[in-house]
Structures are given as C-alpha cells and as structure tokens.
PDB file of N, CA and C in Angstrom:
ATOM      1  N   UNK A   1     -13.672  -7.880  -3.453  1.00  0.00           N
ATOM      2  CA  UNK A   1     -12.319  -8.311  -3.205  1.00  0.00           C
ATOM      3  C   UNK A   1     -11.772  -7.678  -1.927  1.00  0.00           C
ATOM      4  N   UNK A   2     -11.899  -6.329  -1.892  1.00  0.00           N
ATOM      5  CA  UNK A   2     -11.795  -5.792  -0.413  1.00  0.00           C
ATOM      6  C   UNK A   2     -12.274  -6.508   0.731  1.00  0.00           C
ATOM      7  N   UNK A   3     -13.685  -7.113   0.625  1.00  0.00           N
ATOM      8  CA  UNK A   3     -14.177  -7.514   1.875  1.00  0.00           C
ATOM      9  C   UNK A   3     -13.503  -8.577   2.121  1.00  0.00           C
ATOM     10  N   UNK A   4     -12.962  -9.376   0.630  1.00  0.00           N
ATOM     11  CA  UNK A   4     -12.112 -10.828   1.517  1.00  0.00           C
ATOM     12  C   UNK A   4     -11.067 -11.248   1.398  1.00  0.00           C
ATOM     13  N   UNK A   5     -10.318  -9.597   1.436  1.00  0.00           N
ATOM     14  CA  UNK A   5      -8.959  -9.352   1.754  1.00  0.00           C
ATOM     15  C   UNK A   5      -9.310  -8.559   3.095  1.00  0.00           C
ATOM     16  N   UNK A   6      -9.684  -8.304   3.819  1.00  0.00           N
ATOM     17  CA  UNK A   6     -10.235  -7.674   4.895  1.00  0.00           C
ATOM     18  C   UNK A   6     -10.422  -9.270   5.867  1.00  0.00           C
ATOM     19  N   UNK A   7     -11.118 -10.097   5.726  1.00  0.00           N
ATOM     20  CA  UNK A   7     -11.602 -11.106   6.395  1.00  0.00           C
ATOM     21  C   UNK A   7     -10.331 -12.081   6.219  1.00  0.00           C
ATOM     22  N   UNK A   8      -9.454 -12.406   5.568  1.00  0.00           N
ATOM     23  CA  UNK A   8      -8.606 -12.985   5.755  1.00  0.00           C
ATOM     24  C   UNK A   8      -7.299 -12.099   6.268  1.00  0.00           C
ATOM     25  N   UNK A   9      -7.470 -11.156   6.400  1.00  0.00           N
ATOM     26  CA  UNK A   9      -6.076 -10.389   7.435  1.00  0.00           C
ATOM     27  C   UNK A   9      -5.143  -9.662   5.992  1.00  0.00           C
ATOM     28  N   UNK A  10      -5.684  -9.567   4.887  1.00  0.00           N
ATOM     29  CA  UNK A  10      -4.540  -9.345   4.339  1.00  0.00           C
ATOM     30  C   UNK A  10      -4.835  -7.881   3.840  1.00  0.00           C
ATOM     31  N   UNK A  11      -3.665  -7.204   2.964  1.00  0.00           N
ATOM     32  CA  UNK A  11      -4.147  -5.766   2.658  1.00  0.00           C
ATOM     33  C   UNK A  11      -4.055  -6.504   1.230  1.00  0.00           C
ATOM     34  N   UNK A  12      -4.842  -4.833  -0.181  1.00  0.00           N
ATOM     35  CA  UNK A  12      -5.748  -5.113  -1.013  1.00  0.00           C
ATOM     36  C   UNK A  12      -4.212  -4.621  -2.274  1.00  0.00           C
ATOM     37  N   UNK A  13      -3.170  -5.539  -3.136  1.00  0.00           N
ATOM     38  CA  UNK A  13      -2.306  -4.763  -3.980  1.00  0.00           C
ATOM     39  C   UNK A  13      -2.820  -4.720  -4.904  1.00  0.00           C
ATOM     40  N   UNK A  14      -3.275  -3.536  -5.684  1.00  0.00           N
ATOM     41  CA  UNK A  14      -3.690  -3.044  -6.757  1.00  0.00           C
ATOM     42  C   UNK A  14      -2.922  -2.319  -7.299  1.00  0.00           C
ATOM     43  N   UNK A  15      -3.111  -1.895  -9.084  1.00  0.00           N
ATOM     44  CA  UNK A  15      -2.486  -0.790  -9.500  1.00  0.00           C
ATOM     45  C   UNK A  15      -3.757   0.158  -9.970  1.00  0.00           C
ATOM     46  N   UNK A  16      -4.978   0.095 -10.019  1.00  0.00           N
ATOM     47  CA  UNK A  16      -6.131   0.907  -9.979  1.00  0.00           C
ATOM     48  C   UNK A  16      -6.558   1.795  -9.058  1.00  0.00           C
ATOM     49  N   UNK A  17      -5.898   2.913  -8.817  1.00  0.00           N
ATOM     50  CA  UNK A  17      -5.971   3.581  -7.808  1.00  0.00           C
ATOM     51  C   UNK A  17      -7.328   4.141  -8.344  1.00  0.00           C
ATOM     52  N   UNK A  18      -7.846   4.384  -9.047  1.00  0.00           N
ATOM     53  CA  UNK A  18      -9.256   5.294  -9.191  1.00  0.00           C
ATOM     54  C   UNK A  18      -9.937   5.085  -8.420  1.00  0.00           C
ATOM     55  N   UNK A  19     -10.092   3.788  -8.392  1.00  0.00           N
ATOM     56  CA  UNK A  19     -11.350   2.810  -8.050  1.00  0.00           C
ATOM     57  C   UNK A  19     -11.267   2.302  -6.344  1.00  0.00           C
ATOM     58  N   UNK A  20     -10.102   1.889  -6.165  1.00  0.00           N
ATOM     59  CA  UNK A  20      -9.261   1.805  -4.575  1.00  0.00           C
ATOM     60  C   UNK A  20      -9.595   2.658  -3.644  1.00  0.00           C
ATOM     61  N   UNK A  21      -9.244   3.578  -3.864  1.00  0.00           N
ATOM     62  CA  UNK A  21      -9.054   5.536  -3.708  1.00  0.00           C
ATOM     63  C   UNK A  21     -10.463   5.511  -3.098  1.00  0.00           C
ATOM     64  N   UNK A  22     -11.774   5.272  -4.030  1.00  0.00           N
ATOM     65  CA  UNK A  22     -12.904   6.013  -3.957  1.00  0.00           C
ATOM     66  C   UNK A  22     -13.499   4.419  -2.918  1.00  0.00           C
ATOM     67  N   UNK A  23     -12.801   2.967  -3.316  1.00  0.00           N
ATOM     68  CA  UNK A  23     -13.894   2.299  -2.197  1.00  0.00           C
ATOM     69  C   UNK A  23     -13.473   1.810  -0.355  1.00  0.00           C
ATOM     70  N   UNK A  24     -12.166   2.592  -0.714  1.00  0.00           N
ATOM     71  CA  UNK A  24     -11.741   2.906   0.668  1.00  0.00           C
ATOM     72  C   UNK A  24     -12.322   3.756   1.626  1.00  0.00           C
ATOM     73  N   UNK A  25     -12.578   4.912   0.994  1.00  0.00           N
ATOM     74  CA  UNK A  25     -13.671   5.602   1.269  1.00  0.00           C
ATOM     75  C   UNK A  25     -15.098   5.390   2.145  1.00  0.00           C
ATOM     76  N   UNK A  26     -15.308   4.889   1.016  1.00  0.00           N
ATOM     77  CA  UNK A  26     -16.877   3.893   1.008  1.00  0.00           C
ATOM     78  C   UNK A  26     -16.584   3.141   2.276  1.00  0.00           C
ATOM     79  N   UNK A  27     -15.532   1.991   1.979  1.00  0.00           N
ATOM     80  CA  UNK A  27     -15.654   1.015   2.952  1.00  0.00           C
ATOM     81  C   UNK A  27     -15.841   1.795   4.704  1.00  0.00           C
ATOM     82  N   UNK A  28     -14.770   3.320   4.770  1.00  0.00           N
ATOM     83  CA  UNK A  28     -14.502   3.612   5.959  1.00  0.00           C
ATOM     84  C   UNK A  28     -15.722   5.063   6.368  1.00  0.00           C
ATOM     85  N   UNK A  29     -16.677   5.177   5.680  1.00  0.00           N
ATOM     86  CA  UNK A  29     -18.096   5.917   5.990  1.00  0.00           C
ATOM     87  C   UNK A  29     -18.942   4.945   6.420  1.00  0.00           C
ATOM     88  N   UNK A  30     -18.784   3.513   5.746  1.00  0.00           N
ATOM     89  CA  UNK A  30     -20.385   2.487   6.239  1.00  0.00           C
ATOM     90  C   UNK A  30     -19.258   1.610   7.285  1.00  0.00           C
ATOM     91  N   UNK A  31     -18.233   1.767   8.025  1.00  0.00           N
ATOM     92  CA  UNK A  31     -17.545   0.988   8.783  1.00  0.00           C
ATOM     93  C   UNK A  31     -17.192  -0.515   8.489  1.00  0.00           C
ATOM     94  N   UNK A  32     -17.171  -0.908   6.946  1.00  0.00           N
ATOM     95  CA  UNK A  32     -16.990  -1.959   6.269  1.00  0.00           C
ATOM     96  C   UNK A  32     -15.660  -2.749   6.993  1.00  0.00           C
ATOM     97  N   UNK A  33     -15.248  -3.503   7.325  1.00  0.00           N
ATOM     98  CA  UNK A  33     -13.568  -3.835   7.543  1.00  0.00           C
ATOM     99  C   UNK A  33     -12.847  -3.986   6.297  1.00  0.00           C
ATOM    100  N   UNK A  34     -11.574  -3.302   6.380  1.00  0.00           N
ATOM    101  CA  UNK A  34     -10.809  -3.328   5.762  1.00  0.00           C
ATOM    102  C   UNK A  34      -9.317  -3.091   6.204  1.00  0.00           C
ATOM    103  N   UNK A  35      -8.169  -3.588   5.214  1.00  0.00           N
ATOM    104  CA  UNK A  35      -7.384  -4.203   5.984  1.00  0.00           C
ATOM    105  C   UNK A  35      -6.207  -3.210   5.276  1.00  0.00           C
ATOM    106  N   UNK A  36      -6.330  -2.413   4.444  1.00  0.00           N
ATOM    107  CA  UNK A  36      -5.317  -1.467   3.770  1.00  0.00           C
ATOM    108  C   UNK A  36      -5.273  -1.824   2.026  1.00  0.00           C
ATOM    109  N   UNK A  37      -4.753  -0.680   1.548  1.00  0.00           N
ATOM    110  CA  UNK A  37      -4.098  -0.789  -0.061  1.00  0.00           C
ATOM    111  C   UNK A  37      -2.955  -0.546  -0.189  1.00  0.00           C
ATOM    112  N   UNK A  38      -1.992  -1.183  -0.916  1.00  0.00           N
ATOM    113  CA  UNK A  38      -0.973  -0.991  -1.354  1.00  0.00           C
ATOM    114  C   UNK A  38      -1.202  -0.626  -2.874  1.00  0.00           C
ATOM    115  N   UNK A  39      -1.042   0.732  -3.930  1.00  0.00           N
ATOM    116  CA  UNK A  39      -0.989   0.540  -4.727  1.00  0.00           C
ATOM    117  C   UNK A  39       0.231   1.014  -5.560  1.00  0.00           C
ATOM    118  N   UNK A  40       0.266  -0.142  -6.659  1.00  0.00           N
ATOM    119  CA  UNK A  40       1.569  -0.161  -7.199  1.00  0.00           C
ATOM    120  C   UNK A  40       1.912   0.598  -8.225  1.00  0.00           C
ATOM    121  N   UNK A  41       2.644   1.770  -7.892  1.00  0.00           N
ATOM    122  CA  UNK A  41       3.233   2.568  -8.952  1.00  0.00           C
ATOM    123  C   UNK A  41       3.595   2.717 -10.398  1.00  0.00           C
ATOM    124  N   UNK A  42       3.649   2.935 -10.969  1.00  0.00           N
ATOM    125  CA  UNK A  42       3.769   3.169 -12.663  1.00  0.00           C
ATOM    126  C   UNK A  42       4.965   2.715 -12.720  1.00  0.00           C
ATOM    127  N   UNK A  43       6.097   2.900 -11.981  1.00  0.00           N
ATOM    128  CA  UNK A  43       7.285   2.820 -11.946  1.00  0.00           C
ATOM    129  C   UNK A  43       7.722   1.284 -11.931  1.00  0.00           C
ATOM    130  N   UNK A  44       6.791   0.458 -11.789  1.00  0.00           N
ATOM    131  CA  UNK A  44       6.841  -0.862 -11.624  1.00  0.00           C
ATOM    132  C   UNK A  44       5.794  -1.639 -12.846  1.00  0.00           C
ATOM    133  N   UNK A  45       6.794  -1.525 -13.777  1.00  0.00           N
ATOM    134  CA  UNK A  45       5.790  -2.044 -15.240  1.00  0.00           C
ATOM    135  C   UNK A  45       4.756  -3.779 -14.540  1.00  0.00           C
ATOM    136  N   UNK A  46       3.593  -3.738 -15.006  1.00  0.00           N
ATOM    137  CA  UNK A  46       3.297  -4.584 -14.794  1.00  0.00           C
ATOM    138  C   UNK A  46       3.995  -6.178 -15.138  1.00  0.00           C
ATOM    139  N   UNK A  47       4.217  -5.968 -16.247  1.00  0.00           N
ATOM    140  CA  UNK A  47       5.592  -6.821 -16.650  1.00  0.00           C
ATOM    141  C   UNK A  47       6.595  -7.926 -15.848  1.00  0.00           C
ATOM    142  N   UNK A  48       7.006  -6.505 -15.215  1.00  0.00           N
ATOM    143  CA  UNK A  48       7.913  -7.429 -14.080  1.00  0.00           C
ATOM    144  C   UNK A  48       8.196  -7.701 -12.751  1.00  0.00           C
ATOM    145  N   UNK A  49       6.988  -8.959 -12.968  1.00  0.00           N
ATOM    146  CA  UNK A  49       6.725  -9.607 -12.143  1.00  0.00           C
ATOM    147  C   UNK A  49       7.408  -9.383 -10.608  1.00  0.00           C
ATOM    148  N   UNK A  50       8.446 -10.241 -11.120  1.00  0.00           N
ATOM    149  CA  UNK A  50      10.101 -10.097 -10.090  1.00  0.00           C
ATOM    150  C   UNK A  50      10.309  -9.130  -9.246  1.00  0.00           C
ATOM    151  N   UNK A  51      10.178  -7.631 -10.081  1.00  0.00           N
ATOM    152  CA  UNK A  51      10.267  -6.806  -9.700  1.00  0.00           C
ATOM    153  C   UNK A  51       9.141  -5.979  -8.506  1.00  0.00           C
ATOM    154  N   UNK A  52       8.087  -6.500  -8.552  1.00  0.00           N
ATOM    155  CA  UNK A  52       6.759  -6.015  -7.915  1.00  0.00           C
ATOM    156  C   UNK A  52       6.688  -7.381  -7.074  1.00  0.00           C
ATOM    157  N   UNK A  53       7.419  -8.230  -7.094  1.00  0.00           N
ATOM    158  CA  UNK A  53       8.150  -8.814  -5.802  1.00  0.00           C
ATOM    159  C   UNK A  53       8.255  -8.882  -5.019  1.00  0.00           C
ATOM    160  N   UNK A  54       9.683  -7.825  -5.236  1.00  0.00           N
ATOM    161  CA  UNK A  54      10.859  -7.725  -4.597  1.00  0.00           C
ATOM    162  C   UNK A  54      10.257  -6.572  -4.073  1.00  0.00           C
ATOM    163  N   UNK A  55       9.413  -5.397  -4.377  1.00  0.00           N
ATOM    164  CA  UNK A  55       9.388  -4.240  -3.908  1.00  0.00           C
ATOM    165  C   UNK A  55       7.951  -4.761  -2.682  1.00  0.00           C
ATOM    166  N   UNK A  56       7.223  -5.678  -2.575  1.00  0.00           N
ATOM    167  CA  UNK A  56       6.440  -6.367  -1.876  1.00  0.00           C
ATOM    168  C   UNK A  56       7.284  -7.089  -0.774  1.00  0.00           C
ATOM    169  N   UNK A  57       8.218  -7.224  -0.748  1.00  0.00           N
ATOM    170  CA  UNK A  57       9.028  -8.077  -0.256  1.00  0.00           C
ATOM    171  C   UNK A  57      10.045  -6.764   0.985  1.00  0.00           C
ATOM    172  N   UNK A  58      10.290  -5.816   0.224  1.00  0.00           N
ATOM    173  CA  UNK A  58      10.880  -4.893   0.637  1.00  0.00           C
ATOM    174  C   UNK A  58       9.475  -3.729   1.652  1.00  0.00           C
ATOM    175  N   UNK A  59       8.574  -3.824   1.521  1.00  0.00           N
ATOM    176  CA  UNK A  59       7.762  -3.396   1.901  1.00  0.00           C
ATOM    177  C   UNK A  59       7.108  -3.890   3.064  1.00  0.00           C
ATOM    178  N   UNK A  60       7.108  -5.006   2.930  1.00  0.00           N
ATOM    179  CA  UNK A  60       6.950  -5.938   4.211  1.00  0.00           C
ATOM    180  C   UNK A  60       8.078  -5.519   5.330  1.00  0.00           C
ATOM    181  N   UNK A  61       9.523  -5.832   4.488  1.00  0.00           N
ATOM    182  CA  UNK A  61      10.436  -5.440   5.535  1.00  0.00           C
ATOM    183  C   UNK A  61      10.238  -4.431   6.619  1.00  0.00           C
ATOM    184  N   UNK A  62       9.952  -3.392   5.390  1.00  0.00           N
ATOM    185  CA  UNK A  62       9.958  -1.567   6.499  1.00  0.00           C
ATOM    186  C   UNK A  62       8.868  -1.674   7.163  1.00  0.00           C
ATOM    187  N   UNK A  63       8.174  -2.546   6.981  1.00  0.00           N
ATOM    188  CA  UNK A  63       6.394  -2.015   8.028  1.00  0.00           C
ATOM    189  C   UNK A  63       6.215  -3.231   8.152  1.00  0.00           C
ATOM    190  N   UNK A  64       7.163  -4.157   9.437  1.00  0.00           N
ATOM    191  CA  UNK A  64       6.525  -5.153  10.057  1.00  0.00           C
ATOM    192  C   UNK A  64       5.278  -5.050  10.863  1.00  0.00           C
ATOM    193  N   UNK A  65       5.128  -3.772  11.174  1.00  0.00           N
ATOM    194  CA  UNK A  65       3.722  -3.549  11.826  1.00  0.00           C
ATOM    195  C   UNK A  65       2.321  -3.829  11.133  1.00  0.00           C
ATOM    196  N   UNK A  66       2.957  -4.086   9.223  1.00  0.00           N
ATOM    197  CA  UNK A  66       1.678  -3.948   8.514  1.00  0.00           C
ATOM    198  C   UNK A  66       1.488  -2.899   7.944  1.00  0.00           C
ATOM    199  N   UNK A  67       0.202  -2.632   7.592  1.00  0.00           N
ATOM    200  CA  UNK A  67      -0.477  -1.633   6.723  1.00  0.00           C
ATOM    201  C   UNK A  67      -1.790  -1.331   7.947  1.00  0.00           C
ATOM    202  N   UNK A  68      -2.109   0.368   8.159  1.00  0.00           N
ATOM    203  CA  UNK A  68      -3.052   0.417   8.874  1.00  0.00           C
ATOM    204  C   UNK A  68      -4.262  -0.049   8.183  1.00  0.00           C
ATOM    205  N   UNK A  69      -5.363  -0.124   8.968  1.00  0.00           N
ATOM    206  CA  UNK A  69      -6.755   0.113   8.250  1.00  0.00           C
ATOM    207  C   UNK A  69      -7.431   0.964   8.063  1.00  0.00           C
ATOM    208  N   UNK A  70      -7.910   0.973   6.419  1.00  0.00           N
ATOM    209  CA  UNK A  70      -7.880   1.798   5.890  1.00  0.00           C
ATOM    210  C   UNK A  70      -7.072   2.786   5.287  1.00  0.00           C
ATOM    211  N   UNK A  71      -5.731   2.333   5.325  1.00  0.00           N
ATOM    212  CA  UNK A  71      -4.626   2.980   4.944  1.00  0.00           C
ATOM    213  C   UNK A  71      -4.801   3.009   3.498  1.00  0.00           C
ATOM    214  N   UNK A  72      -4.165   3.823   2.679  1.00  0.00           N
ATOM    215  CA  UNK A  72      -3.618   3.500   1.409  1.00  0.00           C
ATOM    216  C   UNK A  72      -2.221   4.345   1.090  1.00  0.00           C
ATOM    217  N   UNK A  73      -1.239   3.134   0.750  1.00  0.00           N
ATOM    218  CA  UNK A  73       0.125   3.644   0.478  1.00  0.00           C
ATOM    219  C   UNK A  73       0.477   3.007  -0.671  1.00  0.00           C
ATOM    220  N   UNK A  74       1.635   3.663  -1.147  1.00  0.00           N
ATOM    221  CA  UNK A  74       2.435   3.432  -2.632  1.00  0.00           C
ATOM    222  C   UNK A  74       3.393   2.403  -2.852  1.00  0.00           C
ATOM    223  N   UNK A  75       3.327   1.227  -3.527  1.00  0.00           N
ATOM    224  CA  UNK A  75       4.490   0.536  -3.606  1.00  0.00           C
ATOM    225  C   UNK A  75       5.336   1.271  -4.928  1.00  0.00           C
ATOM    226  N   UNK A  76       6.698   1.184  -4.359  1.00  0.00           N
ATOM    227  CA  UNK A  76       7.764   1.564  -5.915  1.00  0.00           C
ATOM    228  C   UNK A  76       8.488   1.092  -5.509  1.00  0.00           C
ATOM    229  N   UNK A  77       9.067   0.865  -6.845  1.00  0.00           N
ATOM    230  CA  UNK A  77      10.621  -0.114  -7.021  1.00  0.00           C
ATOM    231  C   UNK A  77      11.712   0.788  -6.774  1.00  0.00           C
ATOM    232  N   UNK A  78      11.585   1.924  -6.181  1.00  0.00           N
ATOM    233  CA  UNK A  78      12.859   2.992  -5.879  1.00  0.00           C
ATOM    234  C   UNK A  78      13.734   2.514  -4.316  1.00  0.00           C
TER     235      UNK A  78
END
C-alpha cells in the first residue's frame, strides 16, 4: 500500500503506527519511494468518520507544502 501511495503522489493515513513506524524505515534504508504517513491518533475514534475528516481537511490546510518523504506525523482532532 505504501508503494502505491508513493507512485500516485499521495501520503499513507493509517492508525497502525506499529507497523507504519517500522516500514518507513524499511522503505527509507532500501531507498523505496515514499510519500509520508499521517497517523491518526486515538483521540479520533475510528467511528467518526466526519471527524477524521475534518482533521484531514485541517491538515491539509497547515501544510500546503504537503507531507515530507518519509515523514511521519500525527493527525488529531485537537
């Protein structure tokens, strides 16, 4: 899923940071492309929807530049 969120320009929103965490990694030792993680906080029940949104929505706002590569940052509904 990384590689073709990477090949289509987009970054990777997960709430599995274990797994994220460790193939970001990976991807940036074998020079894999990758395009960033956003992962989504506890604070944002999976539930609601709306809400993991709006905080996607708000996230975009603050970083029109994007997400670096290889980045990994936190979405919250705060």
């Amino acid at each position: 899923m990384l590689t073709l969120a990477a090949v289509e320009g987009r970054c990777f929103v997960t709430r599995n940071r274990s797994h994220f965490v460790s193939l970001t990694v990976r991807f940036f030792e074998n020079g894999w492309p990758h395009v960033g993680v956003l992962l989504v906080a506890s604070s944002l029940p999976g539930d609601q929807l709306a809400a993991i949104a709006k905080a996607l929505a708000c996230y975009d706002h603050e970083h029109p530049e994007g997400i670096s590569a290889y980045a990994i940052d936190f979405l919250s509904g705060d």
